[in-house]
PDB file of N, CA and C in Angstrom:
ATOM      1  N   UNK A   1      66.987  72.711  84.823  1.00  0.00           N
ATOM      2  CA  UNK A   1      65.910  73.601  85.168  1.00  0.00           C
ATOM      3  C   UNK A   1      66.326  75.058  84.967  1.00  0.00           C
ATOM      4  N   UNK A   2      67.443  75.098  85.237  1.00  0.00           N
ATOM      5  CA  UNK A   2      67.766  76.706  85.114  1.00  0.00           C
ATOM      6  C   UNK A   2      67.938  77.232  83.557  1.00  0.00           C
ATOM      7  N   UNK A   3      68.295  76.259  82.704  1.00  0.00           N
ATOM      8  CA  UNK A   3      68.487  76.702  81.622  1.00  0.00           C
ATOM      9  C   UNK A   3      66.680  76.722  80.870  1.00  0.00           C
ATOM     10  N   UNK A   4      66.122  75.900  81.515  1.00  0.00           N
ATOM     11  CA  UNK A   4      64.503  76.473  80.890  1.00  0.00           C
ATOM     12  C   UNK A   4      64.139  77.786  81.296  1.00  0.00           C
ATOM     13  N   UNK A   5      64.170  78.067  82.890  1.00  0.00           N
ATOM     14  CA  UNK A   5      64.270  79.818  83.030  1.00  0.00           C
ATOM     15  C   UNK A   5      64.799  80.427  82.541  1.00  0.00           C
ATOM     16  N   UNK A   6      65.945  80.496  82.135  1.00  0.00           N
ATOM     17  CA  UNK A   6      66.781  81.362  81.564  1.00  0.00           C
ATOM     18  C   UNK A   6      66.330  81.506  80.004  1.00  0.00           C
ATOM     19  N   UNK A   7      65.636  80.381  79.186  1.00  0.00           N
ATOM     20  CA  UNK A   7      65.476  80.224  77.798  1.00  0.00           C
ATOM     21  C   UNK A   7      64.086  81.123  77.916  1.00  0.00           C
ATOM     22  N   UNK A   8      63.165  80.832  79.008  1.00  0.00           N
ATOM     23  CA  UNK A   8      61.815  81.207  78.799  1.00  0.00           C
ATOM     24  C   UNK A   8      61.855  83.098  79.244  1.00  0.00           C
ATOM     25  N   UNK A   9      62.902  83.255  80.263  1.00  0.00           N
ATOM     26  CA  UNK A   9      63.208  85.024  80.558  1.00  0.00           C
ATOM     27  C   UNK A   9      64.006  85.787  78.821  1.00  0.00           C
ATOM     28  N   UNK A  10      64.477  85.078  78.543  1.00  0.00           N
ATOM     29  CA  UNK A  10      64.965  85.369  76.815  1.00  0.00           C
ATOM     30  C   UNK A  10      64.039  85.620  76.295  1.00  0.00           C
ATOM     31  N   UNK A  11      63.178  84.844  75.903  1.00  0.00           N
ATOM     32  CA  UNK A  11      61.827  84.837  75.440  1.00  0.00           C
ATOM     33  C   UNK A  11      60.720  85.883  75.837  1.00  0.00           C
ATOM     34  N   UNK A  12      61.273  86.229  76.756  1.00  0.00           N
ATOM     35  CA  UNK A  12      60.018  87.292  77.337  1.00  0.00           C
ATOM     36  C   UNK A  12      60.736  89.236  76.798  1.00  0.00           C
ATOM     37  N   UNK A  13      62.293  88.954  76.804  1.00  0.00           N
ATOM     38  CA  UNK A  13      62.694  90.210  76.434  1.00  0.00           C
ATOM     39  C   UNK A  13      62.298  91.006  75.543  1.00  0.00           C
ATOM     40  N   UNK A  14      61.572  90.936  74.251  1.00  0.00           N
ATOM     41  CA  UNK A  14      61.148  91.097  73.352  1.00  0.00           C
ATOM     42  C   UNK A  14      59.987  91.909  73.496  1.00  0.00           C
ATOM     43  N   UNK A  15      58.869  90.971  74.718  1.00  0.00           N
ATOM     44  CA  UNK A  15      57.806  91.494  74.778  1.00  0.00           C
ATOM     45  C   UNK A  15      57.828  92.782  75.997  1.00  0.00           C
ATOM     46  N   UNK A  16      59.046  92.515  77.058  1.00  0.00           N
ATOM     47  CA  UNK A  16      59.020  93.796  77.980  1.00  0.00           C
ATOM     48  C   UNK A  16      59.698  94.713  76.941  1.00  0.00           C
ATOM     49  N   UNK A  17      60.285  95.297  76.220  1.00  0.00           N
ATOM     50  CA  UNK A  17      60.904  95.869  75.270  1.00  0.00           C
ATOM     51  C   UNK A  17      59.729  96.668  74.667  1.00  0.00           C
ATOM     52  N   UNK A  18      58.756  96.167  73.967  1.00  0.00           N
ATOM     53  CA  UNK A  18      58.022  96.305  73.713  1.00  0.00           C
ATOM     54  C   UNK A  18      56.970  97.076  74.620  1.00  0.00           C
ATOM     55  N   UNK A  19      57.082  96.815  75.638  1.00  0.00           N
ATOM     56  CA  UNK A  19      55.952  97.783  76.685  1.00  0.00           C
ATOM     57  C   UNK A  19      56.485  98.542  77.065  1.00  0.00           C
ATOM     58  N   UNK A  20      57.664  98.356  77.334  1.00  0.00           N
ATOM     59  CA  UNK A  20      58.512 100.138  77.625  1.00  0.00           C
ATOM     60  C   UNK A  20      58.537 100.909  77.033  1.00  0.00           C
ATOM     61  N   UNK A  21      58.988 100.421  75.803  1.00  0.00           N
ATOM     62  CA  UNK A  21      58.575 101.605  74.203  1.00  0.00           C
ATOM     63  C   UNK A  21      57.602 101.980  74.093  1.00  0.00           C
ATOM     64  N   UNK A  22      56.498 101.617  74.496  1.00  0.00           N
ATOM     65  CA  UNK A  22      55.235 101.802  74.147  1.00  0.00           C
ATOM     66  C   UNK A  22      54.832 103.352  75.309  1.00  0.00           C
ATOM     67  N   UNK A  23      54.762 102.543  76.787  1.00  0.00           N
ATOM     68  CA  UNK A  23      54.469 103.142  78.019  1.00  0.00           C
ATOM     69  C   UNK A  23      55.692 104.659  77.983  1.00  0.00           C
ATOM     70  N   UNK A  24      56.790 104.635  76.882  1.00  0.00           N
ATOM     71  CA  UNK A  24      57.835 105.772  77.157  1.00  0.00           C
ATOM     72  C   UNK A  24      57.125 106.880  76.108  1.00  0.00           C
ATOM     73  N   UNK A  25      56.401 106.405  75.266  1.00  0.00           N
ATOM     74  CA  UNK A  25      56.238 106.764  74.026  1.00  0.00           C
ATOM     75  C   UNK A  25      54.831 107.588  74.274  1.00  0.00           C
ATOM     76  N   UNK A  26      53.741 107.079  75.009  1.00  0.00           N
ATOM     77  CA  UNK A  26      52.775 108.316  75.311  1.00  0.00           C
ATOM     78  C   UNK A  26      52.928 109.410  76.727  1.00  0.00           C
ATOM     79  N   UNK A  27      53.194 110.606  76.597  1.00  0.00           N
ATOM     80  CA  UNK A  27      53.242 111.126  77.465  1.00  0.00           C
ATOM     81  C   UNK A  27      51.719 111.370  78.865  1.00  0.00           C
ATOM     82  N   UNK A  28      52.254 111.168  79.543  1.00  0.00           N
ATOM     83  CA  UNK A  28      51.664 111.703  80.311  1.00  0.00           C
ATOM     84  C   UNK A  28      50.095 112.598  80.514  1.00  0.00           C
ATOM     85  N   UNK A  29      49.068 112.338  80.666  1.00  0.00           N
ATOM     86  CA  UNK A  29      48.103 112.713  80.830  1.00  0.00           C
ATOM     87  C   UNK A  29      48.411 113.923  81.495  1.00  0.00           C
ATOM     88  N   UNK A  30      47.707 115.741  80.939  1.00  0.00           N
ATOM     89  CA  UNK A  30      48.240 116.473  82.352  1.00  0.00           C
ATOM     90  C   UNK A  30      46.676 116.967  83.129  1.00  0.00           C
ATOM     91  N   UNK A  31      47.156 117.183  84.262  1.00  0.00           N
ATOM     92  CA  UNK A  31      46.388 117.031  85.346  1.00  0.00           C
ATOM     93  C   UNK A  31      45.388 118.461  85.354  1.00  0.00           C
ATOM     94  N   UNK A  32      44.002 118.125  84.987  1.00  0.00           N
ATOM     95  CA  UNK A  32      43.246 119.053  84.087  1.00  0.00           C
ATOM     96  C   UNK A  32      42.465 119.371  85.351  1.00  0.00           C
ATOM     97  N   UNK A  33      42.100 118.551  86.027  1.00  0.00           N
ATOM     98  CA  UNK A  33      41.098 118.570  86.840  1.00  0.00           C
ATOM     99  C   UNK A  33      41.311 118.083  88.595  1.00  0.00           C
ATOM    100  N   UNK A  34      42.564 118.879  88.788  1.00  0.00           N
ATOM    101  CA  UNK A  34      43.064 118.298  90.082  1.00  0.00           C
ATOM    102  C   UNK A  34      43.246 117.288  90.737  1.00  0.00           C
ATOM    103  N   UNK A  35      43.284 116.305  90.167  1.00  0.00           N
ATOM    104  CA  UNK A  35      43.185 114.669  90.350  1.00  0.00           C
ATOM    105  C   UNK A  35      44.579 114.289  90.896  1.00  0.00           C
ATOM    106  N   UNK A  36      45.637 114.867  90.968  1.00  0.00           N
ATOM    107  CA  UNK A  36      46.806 114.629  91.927  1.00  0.00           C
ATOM    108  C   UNK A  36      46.762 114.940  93.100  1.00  0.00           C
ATOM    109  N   UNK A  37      45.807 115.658  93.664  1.00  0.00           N
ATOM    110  CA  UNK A  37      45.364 116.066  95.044  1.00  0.00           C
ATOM    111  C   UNK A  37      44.602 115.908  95.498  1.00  0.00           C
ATOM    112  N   UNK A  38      43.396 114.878  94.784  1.00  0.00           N
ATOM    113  CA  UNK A  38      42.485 114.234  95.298  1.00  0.00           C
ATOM    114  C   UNK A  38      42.316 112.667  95.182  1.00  0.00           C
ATOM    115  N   UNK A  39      43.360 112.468  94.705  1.00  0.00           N
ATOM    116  CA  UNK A  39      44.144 110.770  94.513  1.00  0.00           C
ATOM    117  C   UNK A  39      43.836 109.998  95.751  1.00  0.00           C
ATOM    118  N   UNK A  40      44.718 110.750  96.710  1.00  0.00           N
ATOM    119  CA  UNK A  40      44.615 110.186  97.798  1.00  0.00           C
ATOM    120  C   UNK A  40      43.576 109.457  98.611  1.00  0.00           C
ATOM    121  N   UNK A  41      41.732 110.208  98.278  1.00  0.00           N
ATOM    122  CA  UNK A  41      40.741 109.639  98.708  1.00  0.00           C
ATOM    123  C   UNK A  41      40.147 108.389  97.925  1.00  0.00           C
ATOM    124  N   UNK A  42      41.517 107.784  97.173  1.00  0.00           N
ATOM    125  CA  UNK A  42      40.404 106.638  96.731  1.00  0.00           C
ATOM    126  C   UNK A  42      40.495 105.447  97.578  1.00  0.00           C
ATOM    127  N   UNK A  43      39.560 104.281  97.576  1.00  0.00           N
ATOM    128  CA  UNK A  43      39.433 103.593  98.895  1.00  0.00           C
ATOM    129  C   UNK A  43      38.562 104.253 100.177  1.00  0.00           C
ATOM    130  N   UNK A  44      38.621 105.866 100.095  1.00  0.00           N
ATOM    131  CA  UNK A  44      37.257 105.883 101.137  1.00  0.00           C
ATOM    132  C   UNK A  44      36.362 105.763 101.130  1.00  0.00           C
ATOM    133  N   UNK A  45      35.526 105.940 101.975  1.00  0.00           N
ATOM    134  CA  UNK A  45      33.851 106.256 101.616  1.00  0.00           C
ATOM    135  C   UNK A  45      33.575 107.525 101.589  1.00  0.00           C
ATOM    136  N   UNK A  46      32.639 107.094 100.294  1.00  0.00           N
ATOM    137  CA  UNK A  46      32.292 108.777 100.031  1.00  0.00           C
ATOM    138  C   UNK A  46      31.228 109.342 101.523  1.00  0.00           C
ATOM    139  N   UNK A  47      31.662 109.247 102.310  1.00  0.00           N
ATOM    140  CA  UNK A  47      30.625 110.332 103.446  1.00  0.00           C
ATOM    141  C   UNK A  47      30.820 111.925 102.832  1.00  0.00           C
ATOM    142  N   UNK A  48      29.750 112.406 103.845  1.00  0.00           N
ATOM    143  CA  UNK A  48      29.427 113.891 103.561  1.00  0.00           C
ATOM    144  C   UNK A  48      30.829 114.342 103.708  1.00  0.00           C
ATOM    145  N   UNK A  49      31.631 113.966 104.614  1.00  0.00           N
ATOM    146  CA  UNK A  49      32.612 114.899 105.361  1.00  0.00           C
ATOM    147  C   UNK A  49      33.675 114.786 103.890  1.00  0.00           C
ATOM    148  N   UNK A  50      34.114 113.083 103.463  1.00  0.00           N
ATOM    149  CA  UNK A  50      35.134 113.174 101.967  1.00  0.00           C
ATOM    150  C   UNK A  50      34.252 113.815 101.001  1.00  0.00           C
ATOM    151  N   UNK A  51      33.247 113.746 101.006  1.00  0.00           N
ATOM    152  CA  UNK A  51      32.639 114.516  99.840  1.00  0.00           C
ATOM    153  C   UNK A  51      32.728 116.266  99.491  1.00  0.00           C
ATOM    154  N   UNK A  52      32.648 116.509 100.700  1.00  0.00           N
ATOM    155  CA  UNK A  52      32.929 117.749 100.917  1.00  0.00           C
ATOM    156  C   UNK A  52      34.675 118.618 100.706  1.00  0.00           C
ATOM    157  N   UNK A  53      35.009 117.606 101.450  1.00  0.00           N
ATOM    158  CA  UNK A  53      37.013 117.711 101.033  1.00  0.00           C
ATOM    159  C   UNK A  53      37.542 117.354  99.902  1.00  0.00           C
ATOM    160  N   UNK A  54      36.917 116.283  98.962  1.00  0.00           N
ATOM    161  CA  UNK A  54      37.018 116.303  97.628  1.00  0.00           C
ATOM    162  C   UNK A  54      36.973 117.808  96.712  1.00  0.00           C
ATOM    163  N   UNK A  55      35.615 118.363  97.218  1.00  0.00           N
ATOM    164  CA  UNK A  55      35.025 119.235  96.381  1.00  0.00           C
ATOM    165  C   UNK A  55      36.356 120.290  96.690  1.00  0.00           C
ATOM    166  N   UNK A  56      36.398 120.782  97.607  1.00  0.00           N
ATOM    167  CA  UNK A  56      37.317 121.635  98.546  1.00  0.00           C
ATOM    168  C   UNK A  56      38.549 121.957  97.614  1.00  0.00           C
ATOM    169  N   UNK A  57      38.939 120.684  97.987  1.00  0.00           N
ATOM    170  CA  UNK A  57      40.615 120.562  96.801  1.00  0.00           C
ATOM    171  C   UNK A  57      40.242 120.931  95.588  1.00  0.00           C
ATOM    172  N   UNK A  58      39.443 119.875  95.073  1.00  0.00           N
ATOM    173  CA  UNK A  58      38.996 120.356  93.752  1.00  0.00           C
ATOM    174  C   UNK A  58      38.937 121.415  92.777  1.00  0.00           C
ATOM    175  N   UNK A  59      38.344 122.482  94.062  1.00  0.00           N
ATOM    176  CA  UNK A  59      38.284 123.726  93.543  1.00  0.00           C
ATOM    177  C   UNK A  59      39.077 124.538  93.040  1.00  0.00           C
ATOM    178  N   UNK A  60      38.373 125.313  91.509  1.00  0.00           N
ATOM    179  CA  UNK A  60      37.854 125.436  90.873  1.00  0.00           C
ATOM    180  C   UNK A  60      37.009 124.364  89.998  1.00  0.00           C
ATOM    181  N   UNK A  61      36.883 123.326  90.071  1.00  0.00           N
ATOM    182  CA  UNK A  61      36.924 122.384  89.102  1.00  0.00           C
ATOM    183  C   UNK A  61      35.745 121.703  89.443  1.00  0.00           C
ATOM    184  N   UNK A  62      34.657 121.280  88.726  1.00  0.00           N
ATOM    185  CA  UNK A  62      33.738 120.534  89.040  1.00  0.00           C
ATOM    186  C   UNK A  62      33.487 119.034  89.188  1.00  0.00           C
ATOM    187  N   UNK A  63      33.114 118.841  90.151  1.00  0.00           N
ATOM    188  CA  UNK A  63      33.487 117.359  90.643  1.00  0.00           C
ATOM    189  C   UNK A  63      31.951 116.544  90.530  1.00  0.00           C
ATOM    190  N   UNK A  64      32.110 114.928  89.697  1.00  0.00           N
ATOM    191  CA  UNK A  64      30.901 114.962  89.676  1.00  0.00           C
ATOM    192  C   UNK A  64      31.277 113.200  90.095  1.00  0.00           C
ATOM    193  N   UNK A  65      30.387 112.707  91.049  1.00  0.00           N
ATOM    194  CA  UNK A  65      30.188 111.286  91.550  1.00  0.00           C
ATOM    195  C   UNK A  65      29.126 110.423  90.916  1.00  0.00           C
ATOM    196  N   UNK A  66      29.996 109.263  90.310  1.00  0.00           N
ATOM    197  CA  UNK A  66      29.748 108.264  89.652  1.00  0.00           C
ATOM    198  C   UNK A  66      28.910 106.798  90.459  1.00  0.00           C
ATOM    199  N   UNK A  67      27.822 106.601  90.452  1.00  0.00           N
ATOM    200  CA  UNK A  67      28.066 105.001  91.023  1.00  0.00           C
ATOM    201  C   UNK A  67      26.942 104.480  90.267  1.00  0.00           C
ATOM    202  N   UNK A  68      27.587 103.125  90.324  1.00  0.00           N
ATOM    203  CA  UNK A  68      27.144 102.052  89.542  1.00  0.00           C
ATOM    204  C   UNK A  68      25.459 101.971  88.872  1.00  0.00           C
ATOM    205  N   UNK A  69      25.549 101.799  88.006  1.00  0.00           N
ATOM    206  CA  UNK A  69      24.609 101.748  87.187  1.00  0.00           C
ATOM    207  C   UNK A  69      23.908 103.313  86.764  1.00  0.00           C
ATOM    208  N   UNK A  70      24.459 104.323  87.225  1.00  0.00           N
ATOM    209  CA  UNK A  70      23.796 105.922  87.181  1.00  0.00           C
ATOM    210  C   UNK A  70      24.114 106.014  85.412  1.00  0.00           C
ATOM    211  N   UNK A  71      23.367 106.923  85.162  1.00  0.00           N
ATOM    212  CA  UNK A  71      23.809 107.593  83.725  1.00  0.00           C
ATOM    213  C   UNK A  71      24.062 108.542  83.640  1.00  0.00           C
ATOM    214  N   UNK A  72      24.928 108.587  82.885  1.00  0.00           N
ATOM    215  CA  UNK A  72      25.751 109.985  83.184  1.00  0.00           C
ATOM    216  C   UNK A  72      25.830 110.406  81.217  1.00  0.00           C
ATOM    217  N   UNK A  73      25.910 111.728  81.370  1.00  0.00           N
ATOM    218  CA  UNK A  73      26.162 111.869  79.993  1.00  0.00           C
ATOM    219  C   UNK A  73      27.243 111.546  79.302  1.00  0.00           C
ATOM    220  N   UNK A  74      27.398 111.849  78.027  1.00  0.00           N
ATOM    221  CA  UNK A  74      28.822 111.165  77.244  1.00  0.00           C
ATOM    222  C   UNK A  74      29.720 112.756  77.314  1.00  0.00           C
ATOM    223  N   UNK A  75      29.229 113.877  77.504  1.00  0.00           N
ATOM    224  CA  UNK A  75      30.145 114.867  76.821  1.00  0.00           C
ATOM    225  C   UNK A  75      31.130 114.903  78.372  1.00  0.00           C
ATOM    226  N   UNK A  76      32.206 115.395  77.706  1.00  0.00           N
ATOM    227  CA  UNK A  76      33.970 115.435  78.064  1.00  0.00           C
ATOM    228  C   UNK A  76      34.324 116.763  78.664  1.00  0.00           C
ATOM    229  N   UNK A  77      34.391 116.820  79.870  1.00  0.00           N
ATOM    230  CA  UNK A  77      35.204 118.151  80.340  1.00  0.00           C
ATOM    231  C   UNK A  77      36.233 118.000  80.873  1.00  0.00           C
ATOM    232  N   UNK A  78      37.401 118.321  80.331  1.00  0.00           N
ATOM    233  CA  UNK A  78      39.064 117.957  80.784  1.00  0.00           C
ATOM    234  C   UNK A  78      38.659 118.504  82.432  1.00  0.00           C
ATOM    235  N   UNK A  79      38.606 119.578  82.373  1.00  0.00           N
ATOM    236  CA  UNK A  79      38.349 120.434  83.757  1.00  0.00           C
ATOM    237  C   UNK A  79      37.291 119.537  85.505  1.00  0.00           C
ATOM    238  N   UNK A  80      36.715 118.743  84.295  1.00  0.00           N
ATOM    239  CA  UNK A  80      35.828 118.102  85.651  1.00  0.00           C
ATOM    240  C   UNK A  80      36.308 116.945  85.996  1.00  0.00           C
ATOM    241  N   UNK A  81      36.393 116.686  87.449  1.00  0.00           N
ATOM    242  CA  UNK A  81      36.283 115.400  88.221  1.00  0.00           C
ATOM    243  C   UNK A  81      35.854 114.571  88.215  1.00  0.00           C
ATOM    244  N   UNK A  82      35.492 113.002  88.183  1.00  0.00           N
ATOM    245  CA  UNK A  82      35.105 112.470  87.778  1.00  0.00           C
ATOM    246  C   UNK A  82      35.180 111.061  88.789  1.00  0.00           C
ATOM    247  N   UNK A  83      34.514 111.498  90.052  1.00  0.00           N
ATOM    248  CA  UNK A  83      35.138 110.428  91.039  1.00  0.00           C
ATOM    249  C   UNK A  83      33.919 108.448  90.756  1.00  0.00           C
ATOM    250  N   UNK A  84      34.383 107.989  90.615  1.00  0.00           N
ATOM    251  CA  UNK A  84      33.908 106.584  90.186  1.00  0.00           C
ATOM    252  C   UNK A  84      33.776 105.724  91.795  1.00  0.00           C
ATOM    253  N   UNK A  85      32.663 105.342  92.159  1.00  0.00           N
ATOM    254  CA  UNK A  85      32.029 104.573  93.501  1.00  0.00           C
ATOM    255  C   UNK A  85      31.594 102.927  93.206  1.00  0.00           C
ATOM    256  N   UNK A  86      31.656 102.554  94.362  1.00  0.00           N
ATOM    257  CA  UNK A  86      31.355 100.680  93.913  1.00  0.00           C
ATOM    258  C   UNK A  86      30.018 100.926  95.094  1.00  0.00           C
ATOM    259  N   UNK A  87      29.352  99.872  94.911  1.00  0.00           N
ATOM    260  CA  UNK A  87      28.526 100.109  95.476  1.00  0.00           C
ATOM    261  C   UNK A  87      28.149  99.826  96.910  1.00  0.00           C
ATOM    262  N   UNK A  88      29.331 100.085  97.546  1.00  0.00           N
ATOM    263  CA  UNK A  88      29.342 100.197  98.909  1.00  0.00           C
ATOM    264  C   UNK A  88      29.948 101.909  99.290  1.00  0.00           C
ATOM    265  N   UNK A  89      29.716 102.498  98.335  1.00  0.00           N
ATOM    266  CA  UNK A  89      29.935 103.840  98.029  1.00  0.00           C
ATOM    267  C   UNK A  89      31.482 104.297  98.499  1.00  0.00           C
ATOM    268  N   UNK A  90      32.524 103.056  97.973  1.00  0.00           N
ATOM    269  CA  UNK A  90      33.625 103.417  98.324  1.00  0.00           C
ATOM    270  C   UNK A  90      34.686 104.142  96.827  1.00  0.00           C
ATOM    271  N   UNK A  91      35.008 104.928  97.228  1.00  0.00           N
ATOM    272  CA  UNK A  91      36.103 105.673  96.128  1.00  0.00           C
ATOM    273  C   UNK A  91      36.793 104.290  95.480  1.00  0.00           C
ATOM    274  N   UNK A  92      36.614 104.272  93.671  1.00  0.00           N
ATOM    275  CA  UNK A  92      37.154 103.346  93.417  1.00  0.00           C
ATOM    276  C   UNK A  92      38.160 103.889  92.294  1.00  0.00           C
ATOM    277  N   UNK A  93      38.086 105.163  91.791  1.00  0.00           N
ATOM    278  CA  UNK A  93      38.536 105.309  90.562  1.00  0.00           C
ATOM    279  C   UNK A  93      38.334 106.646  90.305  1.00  0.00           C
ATOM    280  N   UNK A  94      39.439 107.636  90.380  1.00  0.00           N
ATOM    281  CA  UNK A  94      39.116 108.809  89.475  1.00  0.00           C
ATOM    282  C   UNK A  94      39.894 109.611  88.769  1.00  0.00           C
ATOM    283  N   UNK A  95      39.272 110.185  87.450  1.00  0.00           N
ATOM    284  CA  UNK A  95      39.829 110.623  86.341  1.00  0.00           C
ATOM    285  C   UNK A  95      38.825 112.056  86.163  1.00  0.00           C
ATOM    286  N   UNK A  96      39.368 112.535  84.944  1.00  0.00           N
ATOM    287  CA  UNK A  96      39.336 114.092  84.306  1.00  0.00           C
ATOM    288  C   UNK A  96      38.604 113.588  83.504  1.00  0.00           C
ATOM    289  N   UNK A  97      37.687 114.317  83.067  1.00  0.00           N
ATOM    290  CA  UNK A  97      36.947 114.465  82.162  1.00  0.00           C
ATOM    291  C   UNK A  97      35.014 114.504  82.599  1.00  0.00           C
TER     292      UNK A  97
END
């Protein structure tokens, strides 16, 4: 048995190799739209009170709330917020642009 683990972790070296190179190889997204300091609220609910402390931090930067099924336009602002909601209006996801 151990020598099938050991044959099948061999087997896998190749492909972690491969994702490290990859994951080393694009740098870093940089933080356009304050999203390292407003990280922290994902998982809440958006109430008035996080909504408001979002914006807060945020600032300068325009913060715009996403939930499910809304339409939102396609154009790209590195600078804006971009907080993403499920529809129990809990913080699920947010990015720049």
């Amino acid at each position: 048995m151990n020598i099938r683990l050991g044959a099948a972790a061999l087997g896998l070296l190749p492909f972690c190799a491969a994702l490290a190179s990859a994951s080393a190889a694009e740098p870093p997204a940089p933080d356009t739209c304050s999203l390292a300091l407003t990280a922290r609220f994902i998982g809440a609910r958006a109430v008035t009170e996080v909504r408001r402390t979002v914006r807060q931090i945020a600032r300068p930067h325009p913060v715009r709330w996403i939930t499910p099924g809304q339409a939102i336009t396609l154009d790209r602002s590195p600078r804006r917020l971009n907080v993403i909601l499920d529809e129990n209006r809990r913080i699920v996801a947010m990015r720049c642009g």
